[in-house]
Protein backbone atom coordinates (compact mmCIF):
# COMPACT_ATOMS: atom_id res chain seq x y z
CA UNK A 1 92.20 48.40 117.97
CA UNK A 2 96.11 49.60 117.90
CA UNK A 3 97.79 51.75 120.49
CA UNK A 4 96.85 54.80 118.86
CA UNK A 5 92.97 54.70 119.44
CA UNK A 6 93.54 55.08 123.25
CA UNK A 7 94.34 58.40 124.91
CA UNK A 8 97.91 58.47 126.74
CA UNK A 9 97.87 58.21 130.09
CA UNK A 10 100.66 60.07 132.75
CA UNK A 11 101.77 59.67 136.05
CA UNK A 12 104.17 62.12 137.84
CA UNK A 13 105.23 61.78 141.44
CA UNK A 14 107.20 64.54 143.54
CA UNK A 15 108.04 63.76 146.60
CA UNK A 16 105.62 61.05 147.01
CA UNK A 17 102.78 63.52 146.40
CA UNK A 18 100.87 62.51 142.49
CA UNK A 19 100.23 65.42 140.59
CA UNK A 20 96.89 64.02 139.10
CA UNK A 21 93.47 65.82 138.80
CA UNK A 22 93.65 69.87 138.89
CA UNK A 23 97.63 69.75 138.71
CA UNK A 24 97.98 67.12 135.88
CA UNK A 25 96.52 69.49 132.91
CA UNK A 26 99.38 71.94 134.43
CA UNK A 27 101.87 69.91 132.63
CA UNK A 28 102.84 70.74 129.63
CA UNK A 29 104.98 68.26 128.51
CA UNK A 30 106.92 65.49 129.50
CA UNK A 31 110.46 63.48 127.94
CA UNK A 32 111.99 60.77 128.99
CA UNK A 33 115.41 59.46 127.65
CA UNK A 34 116.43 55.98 127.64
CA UNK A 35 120.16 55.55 126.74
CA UNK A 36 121.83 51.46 126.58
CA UNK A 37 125.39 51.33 127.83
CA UNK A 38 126.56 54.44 130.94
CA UNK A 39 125.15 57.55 129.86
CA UNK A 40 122.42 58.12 132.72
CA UNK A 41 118.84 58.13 131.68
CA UNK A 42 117.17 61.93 131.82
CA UNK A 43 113.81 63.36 131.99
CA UNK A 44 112.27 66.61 131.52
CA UNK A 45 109.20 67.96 132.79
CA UNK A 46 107.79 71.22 131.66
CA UNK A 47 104.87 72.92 133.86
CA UNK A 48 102.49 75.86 132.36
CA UNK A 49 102.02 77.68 136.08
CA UNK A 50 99.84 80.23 134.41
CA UNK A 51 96.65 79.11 136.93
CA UNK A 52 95.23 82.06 139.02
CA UNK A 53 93.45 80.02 140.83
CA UNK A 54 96.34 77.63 141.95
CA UNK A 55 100.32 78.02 140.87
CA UNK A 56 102.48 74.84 141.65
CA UNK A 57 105.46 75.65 144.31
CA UNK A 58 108.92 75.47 142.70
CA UNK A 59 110.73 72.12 143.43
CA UNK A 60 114.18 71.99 144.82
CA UNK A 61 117.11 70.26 143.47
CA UNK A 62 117.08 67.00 144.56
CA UNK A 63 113.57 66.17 144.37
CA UNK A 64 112.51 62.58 143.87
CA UNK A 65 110.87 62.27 140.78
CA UNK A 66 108.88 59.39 139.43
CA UNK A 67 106.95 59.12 135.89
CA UNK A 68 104.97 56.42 134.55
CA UNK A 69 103.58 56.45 130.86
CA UNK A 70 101.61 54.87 128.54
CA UNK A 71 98.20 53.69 128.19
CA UNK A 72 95.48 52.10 129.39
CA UNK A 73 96.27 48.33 129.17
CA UNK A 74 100.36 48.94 128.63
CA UNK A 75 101.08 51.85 131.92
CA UNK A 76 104.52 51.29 132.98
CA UNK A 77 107.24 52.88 135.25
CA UNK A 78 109.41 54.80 133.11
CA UNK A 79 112.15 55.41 136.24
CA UNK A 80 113.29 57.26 139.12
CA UNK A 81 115.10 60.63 138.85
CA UNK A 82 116.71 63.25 140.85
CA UNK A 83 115.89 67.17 139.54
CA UNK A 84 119.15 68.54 138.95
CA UNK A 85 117.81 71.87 137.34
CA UNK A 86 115.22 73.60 137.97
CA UNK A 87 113.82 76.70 135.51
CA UNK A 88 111.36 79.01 136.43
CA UNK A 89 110.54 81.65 134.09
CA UNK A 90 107.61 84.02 132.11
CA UNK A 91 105.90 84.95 130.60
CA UNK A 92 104.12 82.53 130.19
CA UNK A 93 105.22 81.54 133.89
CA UNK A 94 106.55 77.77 133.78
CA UNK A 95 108.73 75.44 135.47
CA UNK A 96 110.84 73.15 134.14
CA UNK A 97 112.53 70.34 135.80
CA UNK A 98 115.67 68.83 134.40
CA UNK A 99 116.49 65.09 136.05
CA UNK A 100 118.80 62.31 135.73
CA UNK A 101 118.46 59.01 136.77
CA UNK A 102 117.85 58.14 140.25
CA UNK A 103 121.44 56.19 142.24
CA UNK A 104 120.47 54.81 145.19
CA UNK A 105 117.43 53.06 146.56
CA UNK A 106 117.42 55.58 150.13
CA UNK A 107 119.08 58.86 149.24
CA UNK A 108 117.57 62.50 148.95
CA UNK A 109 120.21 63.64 146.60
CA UNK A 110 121.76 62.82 143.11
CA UNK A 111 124.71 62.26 144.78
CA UNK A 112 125.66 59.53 146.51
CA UNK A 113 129.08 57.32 147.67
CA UNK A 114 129.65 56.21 144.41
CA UNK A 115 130.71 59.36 142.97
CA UNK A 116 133.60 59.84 145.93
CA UNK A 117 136.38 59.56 144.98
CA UNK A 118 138.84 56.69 146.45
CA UNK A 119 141.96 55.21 145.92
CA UNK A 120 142.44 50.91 146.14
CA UNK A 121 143.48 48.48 143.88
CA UNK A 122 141.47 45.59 141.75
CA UNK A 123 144.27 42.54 141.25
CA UNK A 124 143.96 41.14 138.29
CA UNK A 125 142.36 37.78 138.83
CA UNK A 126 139.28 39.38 139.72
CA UNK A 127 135.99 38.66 137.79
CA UNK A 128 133.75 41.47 136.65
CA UNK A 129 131.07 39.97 139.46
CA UNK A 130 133.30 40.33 142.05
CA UNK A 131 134.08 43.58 141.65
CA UNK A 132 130.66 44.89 140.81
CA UNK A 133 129.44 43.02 143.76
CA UNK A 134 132.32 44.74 146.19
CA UNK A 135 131.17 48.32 144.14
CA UNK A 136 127.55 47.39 145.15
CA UNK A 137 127.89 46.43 148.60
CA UNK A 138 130.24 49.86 149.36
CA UNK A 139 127.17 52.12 148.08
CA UNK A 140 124.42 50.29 148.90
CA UNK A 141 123.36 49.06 146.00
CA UNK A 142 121.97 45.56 144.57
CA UNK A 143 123.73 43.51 142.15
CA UNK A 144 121.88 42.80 138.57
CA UNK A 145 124.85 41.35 136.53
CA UNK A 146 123.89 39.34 133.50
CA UNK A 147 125.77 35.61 133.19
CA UNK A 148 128.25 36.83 130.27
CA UNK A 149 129.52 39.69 131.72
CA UNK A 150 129.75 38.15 135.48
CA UNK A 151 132.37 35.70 133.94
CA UNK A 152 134.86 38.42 132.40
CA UNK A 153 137.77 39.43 134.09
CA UNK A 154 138.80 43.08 133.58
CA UNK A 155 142.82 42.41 134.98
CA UNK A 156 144.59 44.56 137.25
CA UNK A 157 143.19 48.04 137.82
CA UNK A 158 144.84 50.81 139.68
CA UNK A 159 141.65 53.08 140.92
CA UNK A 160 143.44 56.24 142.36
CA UNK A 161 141.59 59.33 143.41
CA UNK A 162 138.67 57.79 140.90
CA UNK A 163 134.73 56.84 141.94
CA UNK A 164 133.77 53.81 141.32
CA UNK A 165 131.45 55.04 139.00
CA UNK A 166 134.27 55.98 137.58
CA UNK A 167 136.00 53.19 137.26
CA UNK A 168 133.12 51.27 136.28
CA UNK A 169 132.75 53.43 133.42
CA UNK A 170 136.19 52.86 132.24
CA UNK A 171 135.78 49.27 132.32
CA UNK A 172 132.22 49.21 130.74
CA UNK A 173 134.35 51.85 127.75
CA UNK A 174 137.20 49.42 127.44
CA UNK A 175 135.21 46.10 127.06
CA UNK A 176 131.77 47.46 124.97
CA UNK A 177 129.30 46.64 128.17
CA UNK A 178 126.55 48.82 130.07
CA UNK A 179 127.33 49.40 133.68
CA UNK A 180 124.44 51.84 135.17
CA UNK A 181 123.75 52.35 139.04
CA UNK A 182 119.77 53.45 139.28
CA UNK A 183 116.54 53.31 141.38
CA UNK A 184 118.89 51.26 143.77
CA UNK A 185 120.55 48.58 141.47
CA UNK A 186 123.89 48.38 139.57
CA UNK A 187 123.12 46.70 136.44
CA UNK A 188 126.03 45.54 134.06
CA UNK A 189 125.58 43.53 130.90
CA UNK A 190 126.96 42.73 127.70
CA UNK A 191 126.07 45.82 125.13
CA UNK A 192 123.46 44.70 122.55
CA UNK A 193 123.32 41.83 124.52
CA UNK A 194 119.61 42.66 125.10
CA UNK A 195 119.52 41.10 128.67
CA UNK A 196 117.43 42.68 131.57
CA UNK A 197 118.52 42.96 135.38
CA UNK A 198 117.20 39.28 136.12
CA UNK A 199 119.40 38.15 133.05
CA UNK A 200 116.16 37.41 131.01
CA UNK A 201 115.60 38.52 127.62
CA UNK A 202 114.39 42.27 126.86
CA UNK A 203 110.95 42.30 124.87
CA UNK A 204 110.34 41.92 121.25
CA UNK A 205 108.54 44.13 119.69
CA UNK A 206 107.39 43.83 116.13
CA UNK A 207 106.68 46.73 113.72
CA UNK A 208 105.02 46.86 110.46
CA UNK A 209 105.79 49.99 108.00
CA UNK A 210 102.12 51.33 109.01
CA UNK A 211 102.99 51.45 112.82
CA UNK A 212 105.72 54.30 112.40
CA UNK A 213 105.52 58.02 111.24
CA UNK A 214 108.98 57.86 109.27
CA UNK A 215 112.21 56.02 109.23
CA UNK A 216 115.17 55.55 108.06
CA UNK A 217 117.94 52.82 107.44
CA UNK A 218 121.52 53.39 107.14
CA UNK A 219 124.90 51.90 106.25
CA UNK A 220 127.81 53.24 106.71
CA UNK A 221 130.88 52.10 103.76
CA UNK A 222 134.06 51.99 105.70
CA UNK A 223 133.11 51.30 109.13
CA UNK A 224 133.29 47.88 109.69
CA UNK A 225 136.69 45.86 110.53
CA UNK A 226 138.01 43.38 109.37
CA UNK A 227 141.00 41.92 112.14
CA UNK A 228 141.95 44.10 115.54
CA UNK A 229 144.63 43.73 117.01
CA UNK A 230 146.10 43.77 120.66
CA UNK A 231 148.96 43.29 121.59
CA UNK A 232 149.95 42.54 125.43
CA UNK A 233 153.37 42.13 127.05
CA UNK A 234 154.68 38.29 127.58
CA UNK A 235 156.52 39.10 130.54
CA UNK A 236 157.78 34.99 131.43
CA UNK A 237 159.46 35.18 127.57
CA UNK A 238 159.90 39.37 127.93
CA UNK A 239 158.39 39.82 124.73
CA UNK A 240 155.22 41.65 123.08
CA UNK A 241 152.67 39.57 121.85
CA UNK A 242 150.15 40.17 119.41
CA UNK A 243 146.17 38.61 119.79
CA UNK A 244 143.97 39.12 117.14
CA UNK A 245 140.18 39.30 116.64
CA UNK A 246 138.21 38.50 113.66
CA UNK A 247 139.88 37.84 110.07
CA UNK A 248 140.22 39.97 106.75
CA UNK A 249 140.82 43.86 105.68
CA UNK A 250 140.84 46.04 106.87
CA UNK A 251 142.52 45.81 110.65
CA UNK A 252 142.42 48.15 113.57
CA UNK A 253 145.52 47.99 115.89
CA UNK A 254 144.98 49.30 119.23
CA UNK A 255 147.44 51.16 120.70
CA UNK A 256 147.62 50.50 124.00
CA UNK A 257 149.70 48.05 125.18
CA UNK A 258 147.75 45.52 127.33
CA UNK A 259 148.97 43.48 130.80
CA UNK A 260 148.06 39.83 129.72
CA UNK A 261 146.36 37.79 126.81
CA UNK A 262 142.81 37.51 128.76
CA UNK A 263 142.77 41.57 129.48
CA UNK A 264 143.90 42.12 125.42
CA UNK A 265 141.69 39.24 124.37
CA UNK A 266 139.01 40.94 126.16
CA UNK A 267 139.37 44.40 124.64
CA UNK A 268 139.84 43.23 120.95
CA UNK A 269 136.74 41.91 121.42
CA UNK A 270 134.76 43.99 122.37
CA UNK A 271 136.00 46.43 119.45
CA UNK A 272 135.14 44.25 117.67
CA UNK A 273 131.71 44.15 118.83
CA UNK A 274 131.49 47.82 118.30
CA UNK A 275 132.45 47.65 115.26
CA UNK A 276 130.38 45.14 113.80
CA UNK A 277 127.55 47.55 115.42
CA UNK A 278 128.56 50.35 113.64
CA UNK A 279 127.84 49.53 110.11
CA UNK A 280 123.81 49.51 110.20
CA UNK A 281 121.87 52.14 112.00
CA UNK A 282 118.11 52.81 111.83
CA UNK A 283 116.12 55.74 113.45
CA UNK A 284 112.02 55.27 113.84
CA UNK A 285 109.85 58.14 115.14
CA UNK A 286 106.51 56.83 115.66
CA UNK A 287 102.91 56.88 117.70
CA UNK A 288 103.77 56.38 121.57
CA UNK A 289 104.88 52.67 122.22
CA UNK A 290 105.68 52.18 125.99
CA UNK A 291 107.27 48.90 125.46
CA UNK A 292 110.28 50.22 123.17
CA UNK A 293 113.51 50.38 125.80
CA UNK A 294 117.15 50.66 125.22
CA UNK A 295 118.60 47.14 124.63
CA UNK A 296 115.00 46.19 123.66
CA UNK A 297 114.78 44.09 120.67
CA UNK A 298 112.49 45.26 117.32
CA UNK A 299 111.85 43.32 114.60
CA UNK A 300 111.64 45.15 111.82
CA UNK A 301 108.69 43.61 108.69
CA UNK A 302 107.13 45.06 105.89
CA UNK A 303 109.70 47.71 105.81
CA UNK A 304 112.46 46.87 103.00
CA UNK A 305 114.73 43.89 102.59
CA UNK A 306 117.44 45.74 103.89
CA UNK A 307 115.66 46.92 106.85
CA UNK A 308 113.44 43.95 108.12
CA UNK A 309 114.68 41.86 110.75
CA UNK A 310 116.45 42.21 113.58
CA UNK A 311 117.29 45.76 115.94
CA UNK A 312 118.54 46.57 119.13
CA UNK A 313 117.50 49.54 120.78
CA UNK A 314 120.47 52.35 121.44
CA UNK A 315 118.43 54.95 122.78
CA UNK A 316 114.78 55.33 123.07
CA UNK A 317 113.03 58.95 123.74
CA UNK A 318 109.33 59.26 124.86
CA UNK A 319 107.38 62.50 124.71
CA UNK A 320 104.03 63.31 125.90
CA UNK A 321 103.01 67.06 124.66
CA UNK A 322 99.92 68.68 123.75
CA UNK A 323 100.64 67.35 120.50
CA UNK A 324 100.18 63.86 121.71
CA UNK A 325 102.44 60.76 122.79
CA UNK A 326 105.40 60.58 120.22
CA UNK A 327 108.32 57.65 120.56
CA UNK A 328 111.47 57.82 118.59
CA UNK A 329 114.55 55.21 118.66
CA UNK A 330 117.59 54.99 117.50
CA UNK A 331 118.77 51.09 116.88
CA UNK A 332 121.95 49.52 115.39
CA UNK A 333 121.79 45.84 113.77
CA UNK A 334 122.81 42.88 116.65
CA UNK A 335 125.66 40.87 116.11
């Protein structure tokens, strides 16, 4: 018996109280938006109100949300959040709550130290641990940094009147890699790397033509790249110096001009990376399937030769409505 004989089941915390029972048909609908690399996960919540009998009090920015999803047998955590938003409107009278992605582990409020701004400086010999480890420890945060991208090393990197969120994000831009604070943990990895916070695998899951409501496979001509090219300054010989990633037509040359060879090495690849990403895409909407997560891995059989195999999850959106429990993805082939 497949996922879609069982009924969908919900859980939605405020505030440590569980809206279950009387409150739980109140709820209208529910979305939750899982995004690979440093976007910040979202959910929305959408309450009908319209009981005489008993009309749910308005939340108040900053309410700690939780939501758990699925079914019986496959009921996971889908995150933490913080409401940013809150609507309240009629007729018909309903509230809905817009959230992002819960920070920190202990705070009431999105916001939290790692959106101050500061001013310091990274030298350049630094690994990517280190620094996400001194990031972690200054906003109370644990560490989850996968092996690959513990061993890179950014170079030097002035951080004036910047977060570190900030400047994490800038990294995480410059060298293709997902650096996301939530629910108390900083996780960076390796995009597409499909490694989880304890540096283990993400799930496979498999899919046969018959499991999904439509989809659809696409290439993009033109995309790809053949060489990039960095080029960083040489200062011992005072010369500019050219590293190059990848071989063939056509090439990319980025413009910036880069400290040393590790720092431009570093870069090239990782545009490279994205650009080997970017010339397969597929999009799947489908019954309700828990288990699909960005940086999750689905394999793909049954479908066409061009589409079997291999897919890493970009973003994954589930929806719980009165129309039932609907997943759709958005994946790009792995390297």
């Amino acid at each position: 018996m497949g996922l879609v004989d069982f009924r969908p089941l919900l859980q939605v915390t405020i505030n440590g109280k569980t809206l279950g029972g009387f409150l739980f048909s109140a709820i209208s609908s529910v979305t939750v938006t899982d995004v690979a690399g440093i976007v910040s996960d979202s959910a929305d919540i959408t309450f009908s109100n319209t009981s005489i009998f008993q009309r749910m009090a308005r939340p108040k920015p900053g309410a700690e949300i939780a939501i758990a999803l699925g079914y019986l047998g496959s009921f996971r955590p889908m995150g933490l959040f913080i409401a940013e938003e809150i609507v309240e409107e009629a007729p018909p009278r309903s509230i809905t709550i817009s959230a992002i992605a819960k920070v920190q582990g202990e705070t009431k409020s999105g916001l939290s130290p790692i959106h101050e701004q500061k001013t310091r400086s990274w030298p350049a010999g630094l690994t990517l641990k280190e620094i996400a480890t001194t990031i972690a420890d200054d906003n109370g945060l644990e560490l989850a940094v996968t092996s690959n991208a513990a061993a890179i090393v950014p170079g030097h990197i002035d951080q004036i009147d910047e977060s570190d969120l900030s400047v994490l994000t800038r990294i995480a831009l410059s060298l293709d890699l997902i650096a996301k604070p939530a629910g108390g943990r900083l996780f960076v990895g390796v995009r597409a790397e499909s490694k989880s916070a304890s540096d283990r695998s993400m799930p496979v899951v498999a899919l046969k033509e018959g499991d999904v409501s439509n989809w659809a496979a696409r290439e993009t001509f033109g995309e790809g790249v053949g060489t990039v090219i960095a080029v960083y300054r040489d200062r011992a010989k005072n010369k500019d110096v050219e590293v190059k990633i990848g071989e063939g037509k056509p090439e990319r040359r980025l413009r910036q001009r880069f400290p040393n060879e590790a720092v431009a090495r570093a870069v090239a690849t990782a545009e490279s990376r994205r650009s080997s990403r970017a010339v397969e895409s597929l999009s799947i909407t489908m019954v309700g399937r828990p288990s699909i997560v960005a940086e999750g891995i689905v394999v793909l059989a049954g479908f066409s030769s061009s589409a079997d195999g291999k897919w890493v999850v970009e973003v994954a959106t589930h929806t719980l409505s009165g129309e039932g429990y609907q997943t759709t993805f958005t994946a790009q082939r792995p390297e």
